[in-house]
Protein backbone atom coordinates (compact mmCIF):
# COMPACT_ATOMS: atom_id res chain seq x y z
CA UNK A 1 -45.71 -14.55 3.83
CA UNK A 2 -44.62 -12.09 6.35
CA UNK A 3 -47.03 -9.33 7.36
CA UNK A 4 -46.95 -5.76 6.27
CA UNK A 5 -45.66 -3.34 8.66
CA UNK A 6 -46.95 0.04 9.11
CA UNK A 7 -45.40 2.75 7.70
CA UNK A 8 -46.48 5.70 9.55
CA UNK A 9 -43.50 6.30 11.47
CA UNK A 10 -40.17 4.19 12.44
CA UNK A 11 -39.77 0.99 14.08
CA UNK A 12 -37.80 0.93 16.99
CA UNK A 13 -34.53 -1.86 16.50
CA UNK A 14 -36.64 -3.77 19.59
CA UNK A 15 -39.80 -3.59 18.08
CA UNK A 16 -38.21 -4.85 14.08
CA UNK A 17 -36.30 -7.65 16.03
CA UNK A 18 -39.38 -8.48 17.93
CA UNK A 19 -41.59 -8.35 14.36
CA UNK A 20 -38.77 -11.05 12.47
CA UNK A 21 -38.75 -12.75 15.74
CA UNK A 22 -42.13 -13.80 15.26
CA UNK A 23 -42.33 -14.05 11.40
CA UNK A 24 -40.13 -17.03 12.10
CA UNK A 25 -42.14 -18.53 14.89
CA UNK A 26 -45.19 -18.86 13.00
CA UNK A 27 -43.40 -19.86 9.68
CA UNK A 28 -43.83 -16.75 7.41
CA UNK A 29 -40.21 -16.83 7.14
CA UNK A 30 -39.06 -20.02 6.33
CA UNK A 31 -35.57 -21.89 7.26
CA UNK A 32 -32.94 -21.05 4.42
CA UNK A 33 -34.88 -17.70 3.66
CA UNK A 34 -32.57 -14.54 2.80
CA UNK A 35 -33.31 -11.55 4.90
CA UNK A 36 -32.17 -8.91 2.09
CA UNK A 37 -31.08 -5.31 3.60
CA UNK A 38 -32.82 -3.03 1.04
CA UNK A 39 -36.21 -5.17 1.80
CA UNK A 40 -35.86 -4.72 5.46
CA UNK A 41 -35.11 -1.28 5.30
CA UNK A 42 -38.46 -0.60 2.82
CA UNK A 43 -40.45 -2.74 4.74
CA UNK A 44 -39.56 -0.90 8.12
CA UNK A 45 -39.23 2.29 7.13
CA UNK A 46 -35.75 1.99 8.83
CA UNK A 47 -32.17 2.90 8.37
CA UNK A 48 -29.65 0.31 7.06
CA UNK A 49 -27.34 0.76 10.21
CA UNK A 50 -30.68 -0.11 12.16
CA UNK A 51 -31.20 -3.22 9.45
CA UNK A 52 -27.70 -4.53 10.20
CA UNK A 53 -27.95 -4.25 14.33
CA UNK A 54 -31.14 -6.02 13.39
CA UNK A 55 -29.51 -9.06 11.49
CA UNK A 56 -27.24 -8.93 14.43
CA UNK A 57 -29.39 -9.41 17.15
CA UNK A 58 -31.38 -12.14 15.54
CA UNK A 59 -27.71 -13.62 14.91
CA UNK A 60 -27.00 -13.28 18.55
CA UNK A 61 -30.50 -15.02 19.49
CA UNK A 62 -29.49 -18.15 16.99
CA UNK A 63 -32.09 -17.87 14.87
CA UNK A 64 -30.58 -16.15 12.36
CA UNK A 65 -27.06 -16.92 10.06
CA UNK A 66 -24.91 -14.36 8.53
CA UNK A 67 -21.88 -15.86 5.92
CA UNK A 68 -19.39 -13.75 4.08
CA UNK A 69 -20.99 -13.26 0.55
CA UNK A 70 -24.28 -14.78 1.53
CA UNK A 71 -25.70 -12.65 3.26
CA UNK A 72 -28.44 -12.96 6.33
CA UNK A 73 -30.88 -16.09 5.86
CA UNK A 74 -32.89 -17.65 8.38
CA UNK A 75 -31.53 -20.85 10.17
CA UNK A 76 -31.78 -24.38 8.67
CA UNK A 77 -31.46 -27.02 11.66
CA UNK A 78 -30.16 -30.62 10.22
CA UNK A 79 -32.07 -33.67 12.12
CA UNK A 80 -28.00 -34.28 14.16
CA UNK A 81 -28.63 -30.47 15.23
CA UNK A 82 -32.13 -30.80 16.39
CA UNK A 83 -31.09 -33.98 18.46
CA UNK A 84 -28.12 -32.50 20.02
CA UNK A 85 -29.92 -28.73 20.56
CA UNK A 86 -32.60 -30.92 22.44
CA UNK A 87 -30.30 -33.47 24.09
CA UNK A 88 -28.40 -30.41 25.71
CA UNK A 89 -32.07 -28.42 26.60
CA UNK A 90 -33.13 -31.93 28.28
CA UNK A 91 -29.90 -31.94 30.30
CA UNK A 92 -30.14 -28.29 31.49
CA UNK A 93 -33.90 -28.39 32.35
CA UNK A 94 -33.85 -31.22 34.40
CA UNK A 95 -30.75 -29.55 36.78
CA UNK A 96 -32.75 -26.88 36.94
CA UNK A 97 -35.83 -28.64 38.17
CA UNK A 98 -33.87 -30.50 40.09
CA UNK A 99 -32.64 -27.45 41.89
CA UNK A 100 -35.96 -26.10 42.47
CA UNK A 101 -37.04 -25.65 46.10
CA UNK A 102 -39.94 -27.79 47.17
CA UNK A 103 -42.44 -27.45 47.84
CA UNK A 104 -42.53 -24.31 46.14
CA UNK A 105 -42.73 -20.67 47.45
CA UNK A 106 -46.63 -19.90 47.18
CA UNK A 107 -45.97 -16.84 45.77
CA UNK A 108 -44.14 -18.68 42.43
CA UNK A 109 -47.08 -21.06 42.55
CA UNK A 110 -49.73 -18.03 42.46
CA UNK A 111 -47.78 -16.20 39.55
CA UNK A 112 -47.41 -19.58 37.31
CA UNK A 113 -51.22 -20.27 37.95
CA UNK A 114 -51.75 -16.69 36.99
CA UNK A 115 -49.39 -17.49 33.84
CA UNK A 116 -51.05 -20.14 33.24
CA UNK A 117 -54.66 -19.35 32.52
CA UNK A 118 -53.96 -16.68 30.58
CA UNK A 119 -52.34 -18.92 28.12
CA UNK A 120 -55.15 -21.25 28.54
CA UNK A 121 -57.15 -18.51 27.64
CA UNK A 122 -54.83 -18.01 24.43
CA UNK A 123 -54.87 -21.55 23.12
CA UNK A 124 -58.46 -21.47 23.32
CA UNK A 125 -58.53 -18.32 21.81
CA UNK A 126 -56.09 -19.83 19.12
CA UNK A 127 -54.03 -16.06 19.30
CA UNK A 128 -50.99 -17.96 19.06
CA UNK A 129 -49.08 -14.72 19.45
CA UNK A 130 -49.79 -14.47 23.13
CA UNK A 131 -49.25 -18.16 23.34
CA UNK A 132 -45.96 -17.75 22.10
CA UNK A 133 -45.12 -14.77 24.75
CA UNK A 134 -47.07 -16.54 27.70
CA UNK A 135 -45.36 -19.53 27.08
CA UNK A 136 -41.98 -18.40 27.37
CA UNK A 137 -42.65 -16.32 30.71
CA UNK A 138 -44.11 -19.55 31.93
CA UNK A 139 -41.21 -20.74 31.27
CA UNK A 140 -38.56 -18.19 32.21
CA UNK A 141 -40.61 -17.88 35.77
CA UNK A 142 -39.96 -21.68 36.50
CA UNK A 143 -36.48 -21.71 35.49
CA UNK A 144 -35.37 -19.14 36.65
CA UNK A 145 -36.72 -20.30 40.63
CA UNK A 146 -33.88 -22.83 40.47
CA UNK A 147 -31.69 -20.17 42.29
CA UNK A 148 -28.87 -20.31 38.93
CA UNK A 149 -28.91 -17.37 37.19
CA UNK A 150 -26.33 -18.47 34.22
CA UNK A 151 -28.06 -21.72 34.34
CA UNK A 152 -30.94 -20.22 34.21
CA UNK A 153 -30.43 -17.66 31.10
CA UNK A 154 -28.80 -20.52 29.33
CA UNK A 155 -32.19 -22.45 29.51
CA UNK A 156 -33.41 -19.42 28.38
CA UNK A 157 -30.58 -18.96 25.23
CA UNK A 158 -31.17 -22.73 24.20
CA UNK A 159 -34.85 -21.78 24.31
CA UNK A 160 -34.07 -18.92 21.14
CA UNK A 161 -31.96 -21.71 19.54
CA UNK A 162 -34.82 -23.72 19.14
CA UNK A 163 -37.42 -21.50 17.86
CA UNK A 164 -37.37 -22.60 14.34
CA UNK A 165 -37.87 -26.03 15.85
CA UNK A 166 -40.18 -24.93 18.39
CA UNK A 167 -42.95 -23.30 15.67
CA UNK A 168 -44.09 -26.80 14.41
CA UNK A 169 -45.66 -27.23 17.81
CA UNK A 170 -47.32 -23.80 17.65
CA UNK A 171 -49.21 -24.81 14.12
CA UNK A 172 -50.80 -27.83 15.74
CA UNK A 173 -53.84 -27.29 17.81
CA UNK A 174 -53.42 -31.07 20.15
CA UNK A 175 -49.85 -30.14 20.83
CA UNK A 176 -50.81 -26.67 22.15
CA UNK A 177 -53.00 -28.70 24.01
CA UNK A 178 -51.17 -30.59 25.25
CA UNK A 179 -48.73 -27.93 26.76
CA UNK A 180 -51.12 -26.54 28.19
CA UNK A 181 -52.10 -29.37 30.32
CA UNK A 182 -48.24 -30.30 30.57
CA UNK A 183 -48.04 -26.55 32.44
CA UNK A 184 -50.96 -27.34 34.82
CA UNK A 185 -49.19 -30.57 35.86
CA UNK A 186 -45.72 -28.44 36.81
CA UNK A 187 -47.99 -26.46 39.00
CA UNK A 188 -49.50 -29.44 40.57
CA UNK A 189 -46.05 -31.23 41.10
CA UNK A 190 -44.26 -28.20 42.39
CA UNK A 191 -47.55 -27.70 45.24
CA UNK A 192 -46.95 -31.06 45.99
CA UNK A 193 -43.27 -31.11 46.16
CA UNK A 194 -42.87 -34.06 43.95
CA UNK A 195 -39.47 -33.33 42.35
CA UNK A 196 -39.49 -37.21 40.52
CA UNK A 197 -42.67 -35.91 38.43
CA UNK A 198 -41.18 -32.33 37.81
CA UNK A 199 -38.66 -33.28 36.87
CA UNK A 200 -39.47 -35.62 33.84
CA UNK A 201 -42.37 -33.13 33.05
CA UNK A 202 -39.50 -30.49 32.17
CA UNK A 203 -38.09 -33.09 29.93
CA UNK A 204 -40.84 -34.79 28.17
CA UNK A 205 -42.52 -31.32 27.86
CA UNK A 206 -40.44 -30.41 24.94
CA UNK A 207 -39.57 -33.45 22.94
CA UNK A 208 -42.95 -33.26 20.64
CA UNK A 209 -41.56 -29.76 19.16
CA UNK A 210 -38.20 -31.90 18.28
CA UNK A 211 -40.54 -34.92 17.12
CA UNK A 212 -42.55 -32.90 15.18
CA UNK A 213 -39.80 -30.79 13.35
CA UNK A 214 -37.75 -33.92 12.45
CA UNK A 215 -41.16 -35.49 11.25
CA UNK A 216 -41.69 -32.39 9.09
CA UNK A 217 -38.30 -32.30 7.98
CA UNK A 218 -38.27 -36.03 6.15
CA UNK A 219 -41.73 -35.17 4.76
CA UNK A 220 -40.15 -32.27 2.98
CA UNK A 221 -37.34 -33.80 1.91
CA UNK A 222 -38.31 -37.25 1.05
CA UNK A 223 -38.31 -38.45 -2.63
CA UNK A 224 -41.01 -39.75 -4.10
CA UNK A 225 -41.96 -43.49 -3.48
CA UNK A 226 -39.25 -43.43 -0.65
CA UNK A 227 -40.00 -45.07 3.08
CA UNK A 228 -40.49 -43.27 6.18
CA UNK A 229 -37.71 -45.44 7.48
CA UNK A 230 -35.28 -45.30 4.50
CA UNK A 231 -35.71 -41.39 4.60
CA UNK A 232 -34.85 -41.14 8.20
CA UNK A 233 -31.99 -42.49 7.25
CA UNK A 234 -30.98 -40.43 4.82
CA UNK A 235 -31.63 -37.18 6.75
CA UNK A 236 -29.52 -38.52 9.90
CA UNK A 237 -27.01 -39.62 7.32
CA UNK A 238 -26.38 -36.16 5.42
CA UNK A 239 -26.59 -34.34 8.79
């Protein structure tokens, strides 16, 4: 469930997006979940013009949908939109690795290592709040060294599409694991100038969120007695 927010004074429209932003992340909003005006507005202590620039922004970011009638509800991903989303972030990340100058700039390589063990620090920690954050300036530093600004933000845009997807990874401890060693390798292979490695580290580094959404997906939805296999079709199927 989401958290309470405190009522003491008003929320700021940055600080409400940045508090729904999150409930989704960690899955106390779940996909297909209405976002209702009058429960926003009593649970922010916030005006409903404030509410609706809200549901806007989160719009904008992807995460949220609006319909005529329906209402605001967070974002249900079908397994064909998951694999295309991904297909088009694994296309995008490797140009932009490949664009990267190598061997990189030490002064990038001292601010991801800098990055990097504070979300180290966070994993261990488990505060998967400031993994969350960490991560994506990890990754927004990287990117955006590729010299391509609009190539760059769009990494950066696909990145918000995804976060429904992205949160499975975030609830299991040997994933966050793993991307944590996944970012010390970047470092290594952008010291070292080896663009081959860099390259398919960008790429590989975020199928298990896909893998793991998809897998959660056909749990949820699989009838009883039904095969793994026979449900995987299905999903793809009614995508």
């Amino acid at each position: 469930m989401p958290q309470p927010v405190p009522t003491a004074a008003q929320r700021s429209l940055h600080e409400i997006v940045g508090v729904l932003e999150e409930d989704i992340i960690f899955g106390r909003l779940l996909p297909r979940e209405r976002l209702v005006e009058d429960a926003l507005m009593q649970r922010f202590v916030a005006k409903r013009h404030v509410v609706r620039q809200v549901l806007v922004e989160l719009e904008r970011m992807g995460i949220v949908t609006r319909g005529r009638n329906k209402g605001a509800q967070v974002r249900d991903f079908t397994a064909r939109d998951v694999e295309e989303i991904y297909a088009l972030r694994e296309l995008l990340q490797a140009h932009a690795a490949a664009l990267i100058p190598l061997p990189a700039p030490p002064e990038l390589i001292a601010r991801l290592r800098t990055i990097h063990a504070r979300h180290a620090a966070a994993v261990a920690a488990a505060d998967l709040r400031a993994v969350y954050r960490l991560n994506n300036d990890f990754h927004e530093r990287l990117f955006a060294a590729c010299g391509n600004r609009h190539l760059a933000e769009a990494i950066t845009q696909y990145a918000w599409l995804a976060h429904a997807i992205r949160s499975y990874r975030m609830a299991d401890p040997v994933l966050l694991a793993q991307a944590r060693d996944e970012h010390a390798a970047m470092i290594d292979a952008l010291a070292a100038g080896d663009r081959a490695r860099l390259v398919r580290l960008c790429v590989d580094h975020i199928k298990p969120s896909k893998d793991a959404y998809l897998k959660a997906r056909r749990a949820i939805e699989a009838p009883p007695g039904s095969s793994p296999q026979a449900m995987s079709d299905r999903v793809l199927a009614d995508a």
